[in-house]
Protein backbone atom coordinates (compact mmCIF):
# COMPACT_ATOMS: atom_id res chain seq x y z
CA UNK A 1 159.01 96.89 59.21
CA UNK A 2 161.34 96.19 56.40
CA UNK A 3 159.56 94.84 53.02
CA UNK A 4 160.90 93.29 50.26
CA UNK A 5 158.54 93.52 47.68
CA UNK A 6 159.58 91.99 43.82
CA UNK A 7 157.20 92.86 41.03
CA UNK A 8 158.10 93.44 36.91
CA UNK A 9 155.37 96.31 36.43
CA UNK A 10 158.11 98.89 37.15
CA UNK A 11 154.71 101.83 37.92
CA UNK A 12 152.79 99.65 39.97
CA UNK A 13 156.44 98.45 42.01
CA UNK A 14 156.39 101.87 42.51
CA UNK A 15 153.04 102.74 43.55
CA UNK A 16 153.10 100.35 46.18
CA UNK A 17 156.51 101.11 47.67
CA UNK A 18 155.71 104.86 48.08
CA UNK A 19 152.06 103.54 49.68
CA UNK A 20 154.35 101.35 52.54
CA UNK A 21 156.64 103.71 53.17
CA UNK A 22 154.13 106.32 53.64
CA UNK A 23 152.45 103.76 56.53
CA UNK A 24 156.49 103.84 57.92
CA UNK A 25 157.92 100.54 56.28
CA UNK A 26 161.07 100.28 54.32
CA UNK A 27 161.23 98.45 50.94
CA UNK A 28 163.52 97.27 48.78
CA UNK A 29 162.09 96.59 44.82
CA UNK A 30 163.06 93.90 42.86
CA UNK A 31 161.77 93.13 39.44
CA UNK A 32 163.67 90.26 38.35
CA UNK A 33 162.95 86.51 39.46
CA UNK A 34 166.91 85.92 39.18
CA UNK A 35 168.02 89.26 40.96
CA UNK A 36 165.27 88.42 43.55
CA UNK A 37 166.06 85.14 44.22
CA UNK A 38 170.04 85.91 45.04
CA UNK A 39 168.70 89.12 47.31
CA UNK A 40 166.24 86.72 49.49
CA UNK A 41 169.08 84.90 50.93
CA UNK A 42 170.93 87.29 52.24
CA UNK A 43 168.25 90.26 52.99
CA UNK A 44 166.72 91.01 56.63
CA UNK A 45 163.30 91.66 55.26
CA UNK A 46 160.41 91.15 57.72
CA UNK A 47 158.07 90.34 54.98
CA UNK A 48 157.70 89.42 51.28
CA UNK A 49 155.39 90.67 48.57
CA UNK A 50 155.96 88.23 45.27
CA UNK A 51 154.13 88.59 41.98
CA UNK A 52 154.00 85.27 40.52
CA UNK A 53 154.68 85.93 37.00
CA UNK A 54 158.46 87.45 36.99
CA UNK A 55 161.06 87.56 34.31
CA UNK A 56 163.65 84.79 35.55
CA UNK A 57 162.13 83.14 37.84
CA UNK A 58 158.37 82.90 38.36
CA UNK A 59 157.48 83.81 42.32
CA UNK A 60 156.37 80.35 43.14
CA UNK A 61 160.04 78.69 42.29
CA UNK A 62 161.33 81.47 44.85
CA UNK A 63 158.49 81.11 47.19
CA UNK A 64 159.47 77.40 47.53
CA UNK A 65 162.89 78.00 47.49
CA UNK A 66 162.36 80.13 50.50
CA UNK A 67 160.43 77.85 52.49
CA UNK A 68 162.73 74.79 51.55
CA UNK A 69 165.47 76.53 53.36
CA UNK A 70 163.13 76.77 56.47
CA UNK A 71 162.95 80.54 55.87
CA UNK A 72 159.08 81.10 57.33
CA UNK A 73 159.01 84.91 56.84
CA UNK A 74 155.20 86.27 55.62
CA UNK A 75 154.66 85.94 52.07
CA UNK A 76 152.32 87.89 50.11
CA UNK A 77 151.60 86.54 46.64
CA UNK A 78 150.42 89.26 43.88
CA UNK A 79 148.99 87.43 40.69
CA UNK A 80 146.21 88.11 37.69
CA UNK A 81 145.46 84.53 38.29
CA UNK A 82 141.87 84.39 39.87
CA UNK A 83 141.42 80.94 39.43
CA UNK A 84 140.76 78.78 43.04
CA UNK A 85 143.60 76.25 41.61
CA UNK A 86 146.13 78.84 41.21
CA UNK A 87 145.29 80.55 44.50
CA UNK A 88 145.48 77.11 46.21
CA UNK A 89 148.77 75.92 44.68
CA UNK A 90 150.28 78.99 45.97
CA UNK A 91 149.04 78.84 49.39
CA UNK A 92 150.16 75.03 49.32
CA UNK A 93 153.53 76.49 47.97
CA UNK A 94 154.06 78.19 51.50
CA UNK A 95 152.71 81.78 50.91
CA UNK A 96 150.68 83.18 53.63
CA UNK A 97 147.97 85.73 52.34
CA UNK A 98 147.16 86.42 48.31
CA UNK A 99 146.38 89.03 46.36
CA UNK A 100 144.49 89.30 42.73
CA UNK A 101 145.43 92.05 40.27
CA UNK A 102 144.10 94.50 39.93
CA UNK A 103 144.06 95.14 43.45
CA UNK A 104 143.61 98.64 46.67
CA UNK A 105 146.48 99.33 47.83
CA UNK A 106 144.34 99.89 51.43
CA UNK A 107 143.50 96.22 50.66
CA UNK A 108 147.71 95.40 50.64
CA UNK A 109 148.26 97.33 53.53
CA UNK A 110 145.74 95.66 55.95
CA UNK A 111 147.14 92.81 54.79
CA UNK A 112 150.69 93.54 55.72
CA UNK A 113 149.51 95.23 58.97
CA UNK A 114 147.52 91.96 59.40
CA UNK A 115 150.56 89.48 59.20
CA UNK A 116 152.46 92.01 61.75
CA UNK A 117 150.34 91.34 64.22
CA UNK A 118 150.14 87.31 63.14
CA UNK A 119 154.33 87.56 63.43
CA UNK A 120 154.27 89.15 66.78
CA UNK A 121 155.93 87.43 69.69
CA UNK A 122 153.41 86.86 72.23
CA UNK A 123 155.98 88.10 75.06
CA UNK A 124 157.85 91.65 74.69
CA UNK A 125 161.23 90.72 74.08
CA UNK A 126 163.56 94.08 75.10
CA UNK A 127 167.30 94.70 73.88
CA UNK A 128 168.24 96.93 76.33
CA UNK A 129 171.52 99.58 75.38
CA UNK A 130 172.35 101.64 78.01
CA UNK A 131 169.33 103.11 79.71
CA UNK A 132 166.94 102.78 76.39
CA UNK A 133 164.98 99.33 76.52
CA UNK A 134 164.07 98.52 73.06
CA UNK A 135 161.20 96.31 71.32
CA UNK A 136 161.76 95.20 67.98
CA UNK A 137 158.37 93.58 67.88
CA UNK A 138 156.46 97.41 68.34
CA UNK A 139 159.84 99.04 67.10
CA UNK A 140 159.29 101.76 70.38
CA UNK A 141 162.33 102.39 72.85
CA UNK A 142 161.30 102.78 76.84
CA UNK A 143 163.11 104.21 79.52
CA UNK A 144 162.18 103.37 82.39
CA UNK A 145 158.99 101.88 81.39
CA UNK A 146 158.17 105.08 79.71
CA UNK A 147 157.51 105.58 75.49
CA UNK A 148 160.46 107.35 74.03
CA UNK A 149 159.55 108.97 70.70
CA UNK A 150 161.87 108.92 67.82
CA UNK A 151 160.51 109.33 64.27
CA UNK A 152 160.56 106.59 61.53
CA UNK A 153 163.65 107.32 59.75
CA UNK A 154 165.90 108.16 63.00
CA UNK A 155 164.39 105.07 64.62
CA UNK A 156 165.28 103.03 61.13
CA UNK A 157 169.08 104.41 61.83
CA UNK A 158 168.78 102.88 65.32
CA UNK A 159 167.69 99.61 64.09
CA UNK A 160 170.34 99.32 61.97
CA UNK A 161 172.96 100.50 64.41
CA UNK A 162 171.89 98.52 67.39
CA UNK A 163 171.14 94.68 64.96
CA UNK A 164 175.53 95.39 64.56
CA UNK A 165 176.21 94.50 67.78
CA UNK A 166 179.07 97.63 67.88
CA UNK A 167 180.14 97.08 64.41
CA UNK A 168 180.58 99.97 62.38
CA UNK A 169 177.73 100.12 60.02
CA UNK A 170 178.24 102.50 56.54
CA UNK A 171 176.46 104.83 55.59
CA UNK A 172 175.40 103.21 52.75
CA UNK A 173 174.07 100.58 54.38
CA UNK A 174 172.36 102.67 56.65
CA UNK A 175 170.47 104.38 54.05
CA UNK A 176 169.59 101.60 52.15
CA UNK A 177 168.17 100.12 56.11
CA UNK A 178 165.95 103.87 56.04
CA UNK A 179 164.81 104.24 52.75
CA UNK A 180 165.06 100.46 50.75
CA UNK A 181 168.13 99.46 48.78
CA UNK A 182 168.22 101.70 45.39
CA UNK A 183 166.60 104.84 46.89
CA UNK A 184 167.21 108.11 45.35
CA UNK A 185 168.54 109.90 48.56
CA UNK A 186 171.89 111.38 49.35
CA UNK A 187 173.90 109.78 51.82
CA UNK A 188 174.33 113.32 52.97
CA UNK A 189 170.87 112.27 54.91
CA UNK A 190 172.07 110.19 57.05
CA UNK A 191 174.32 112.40 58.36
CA UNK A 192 171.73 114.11 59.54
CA UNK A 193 169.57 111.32 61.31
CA UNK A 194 172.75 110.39 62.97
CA UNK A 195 173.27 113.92 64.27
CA UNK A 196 169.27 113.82 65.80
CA UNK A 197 169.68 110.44 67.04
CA UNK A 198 172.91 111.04 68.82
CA UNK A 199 171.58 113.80 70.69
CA UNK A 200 168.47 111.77 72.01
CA UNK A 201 170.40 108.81 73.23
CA UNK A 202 173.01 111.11 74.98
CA UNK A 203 170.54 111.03 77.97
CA UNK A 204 170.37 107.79 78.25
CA UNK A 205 174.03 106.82 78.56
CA UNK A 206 174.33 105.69 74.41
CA UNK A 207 176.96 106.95 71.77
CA UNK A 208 177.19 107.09 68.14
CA UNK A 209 180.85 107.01 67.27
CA UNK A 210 182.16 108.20 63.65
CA UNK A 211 184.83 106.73 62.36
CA UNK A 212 185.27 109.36 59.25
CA UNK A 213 184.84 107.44 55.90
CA UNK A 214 183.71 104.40 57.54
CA UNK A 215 180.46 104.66 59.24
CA UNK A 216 179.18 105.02 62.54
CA UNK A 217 178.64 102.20 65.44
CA UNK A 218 176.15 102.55 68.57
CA UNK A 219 178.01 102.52 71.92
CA UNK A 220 176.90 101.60 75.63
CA UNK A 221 178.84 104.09 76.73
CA UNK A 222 177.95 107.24 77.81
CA UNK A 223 179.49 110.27 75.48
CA UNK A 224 182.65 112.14 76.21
């Protein structure tokens, strides 16, 4: 799942992106109510994490802002407000769970895990690419009915490849997709997932094409 998670403690920002993307999620940080509110209308996050008290912008103004525009994504609200009022004006304000500093981070995740399950479509929908049917719900490909394993960050790469539509997708963007937008990882890397991934899809009648110094796009087409 893809996180967007804005908090102004720089450490604790940090804390709790390395804790999600340990569980397999990918997170972009924010720490600025401003910055944060021009990223939320144009990011794919599956989910939001929102301290209240931000630079800017507090979280609520974005939170409503959000839902105003009919954007129903999960929110998670962090705050040092323990006050019933304040937790009730931001569940009123559209956020779904809440969170009081200081908080366990296996408290967050159960959470998160928790509104995965809540956001899950009751019927699999598949997105089928050559002979790979995929879920986004579970993220897990099938072929013919049958699990195919991928790990985290080649299956990220997929994602990103495959929500294109056979648009070339850069490698930038690709990374940012893997790792969260800001990551300290050579782009060299996703050479490398590419590489992996292309060889497991071969089988299944699915291409990655390069197109050198502009990215890659997923083909149903078997390779050449």
């Amino acid at each position: 799942m893809r996180i967007t998670l804005v908090e102004d403690n720089v450490g604790l920002a940090r804390g709790i992106a390395y804790r999600l993307e340990d569980a397999g999620h990918a997170v972009d940080i924010l720490h600025d109510g401003e910055a944060a509110a021009l990223f939320l209308r144009d990011d794919g996050s599956d989910l939001v994490i929102l301290d209240i008290n931000l630079p800017g912008r507090d979280g609520l103004d974005l939170l409503k802002d959000l839902r105003a525009r009919a954007d129903m994504r999960p929110v998670i609200l962090l705050t040092a407000r323990a006050e019933t009022e304040d937790r009730v004006i931001g569940l009123d304000a559209g956020a779904d769970d809440y969170l009081i500093k200081p908080f366990e981070m296996a408290e967050l995740e159960a959470r998160v895990r928790a509104l995965s399950r809540r956001r899950a479509v009751p019927q699999r929908q598949l997105v089928t690419i050559g002979q790979i049917d995929f879920d986004p719900a579970a993220r897990q490909m099938f072929h013919k009915g049958t699990p195919v394993e991928v790990p985290r960050r080649e299956l990220a790469v997929f994602e990103c490849l495959l929500a294109s539509g056979g648009r070339l997708v850069s490698k930038a963007a690709l990374l940012d997709y893997a790792y969260g937008v800001g990551a300290d990882v050579e782009e060299k890397v996703i050479e490398v997932y590419v590489s992996r991934l292309r060889s497991r899809l071969r089988t299944f009648g699915v291409t990655i094409k390069a197109q050198r110094g502009l990215g890659y796009q997923l083909l149903n087409e078997p390779a050449p």
